[in-house]
Protein backbone atom coordinates (compact mmCIF):
# COMPACT_ATOMS: atom_id res chain seq x y z
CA UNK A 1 0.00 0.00 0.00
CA UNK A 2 2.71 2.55 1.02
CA UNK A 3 4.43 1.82 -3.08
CA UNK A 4 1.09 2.58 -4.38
CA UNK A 5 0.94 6.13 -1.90
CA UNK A 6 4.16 6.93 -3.48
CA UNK A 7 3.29 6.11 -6.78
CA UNK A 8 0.06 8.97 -6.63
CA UNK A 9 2.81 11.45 -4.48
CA UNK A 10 4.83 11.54 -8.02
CA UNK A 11 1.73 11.07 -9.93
CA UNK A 12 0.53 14.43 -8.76
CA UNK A 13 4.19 16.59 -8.94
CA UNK A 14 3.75 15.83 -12.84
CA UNK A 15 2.39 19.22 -13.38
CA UNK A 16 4.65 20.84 -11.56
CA UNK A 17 7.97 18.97 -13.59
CA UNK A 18 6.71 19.97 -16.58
CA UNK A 19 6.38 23.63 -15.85
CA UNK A 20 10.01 23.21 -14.58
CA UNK A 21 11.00 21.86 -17.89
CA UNK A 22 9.05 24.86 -19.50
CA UNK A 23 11.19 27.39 -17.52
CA UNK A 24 13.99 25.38 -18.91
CA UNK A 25 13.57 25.47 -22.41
CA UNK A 26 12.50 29.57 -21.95
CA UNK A 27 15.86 30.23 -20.19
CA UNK A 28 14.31 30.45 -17.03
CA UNK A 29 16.79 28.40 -15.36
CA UNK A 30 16.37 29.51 -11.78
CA UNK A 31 12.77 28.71 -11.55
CA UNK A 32 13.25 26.00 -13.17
CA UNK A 33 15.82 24.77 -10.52
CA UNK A 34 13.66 26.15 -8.03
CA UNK A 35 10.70 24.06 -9.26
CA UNK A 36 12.18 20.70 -9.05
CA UNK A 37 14.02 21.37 -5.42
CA UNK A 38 10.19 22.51 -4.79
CA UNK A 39 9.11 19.07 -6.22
CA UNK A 40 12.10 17.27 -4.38
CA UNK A 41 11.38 17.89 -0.97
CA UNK A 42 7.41 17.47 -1.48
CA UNK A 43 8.33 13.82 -2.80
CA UNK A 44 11.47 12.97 -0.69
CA UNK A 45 9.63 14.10 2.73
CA UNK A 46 6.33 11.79 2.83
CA UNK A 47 8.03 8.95 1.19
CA UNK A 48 10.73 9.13 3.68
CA UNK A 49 7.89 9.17 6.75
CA UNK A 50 5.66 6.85 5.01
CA UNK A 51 8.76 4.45 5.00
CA UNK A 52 9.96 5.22 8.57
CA UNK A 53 6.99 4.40 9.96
């Protein structure tokens, strides 16, 4: 159950990659890398406590 959680987590920050790689390809590299650090920590954290627990 927790692999399928973590499946929908990155399911849903799918929007948000892409407009990352939009600011990429418009030279908008510092939102870009803004975006996905964004994206990072709202997969990395709940994964990490759904696993820890």
């Amino acid at each position: 159950m927790r692999y399928i959680t973590a499946f929908f987590i990155l399911l849903c920050c799918e929007y948000s990659l892409s407009y990352a790689k939009y600011c990429w390809e418009n030279k908008n590299k510092l939102a870009a890398v803004g975006t996905i650090i964004l994206v990072a920590m709202a997969v990395i954290f709940p994964v990490v406590m759904m696993m820890g627990r």
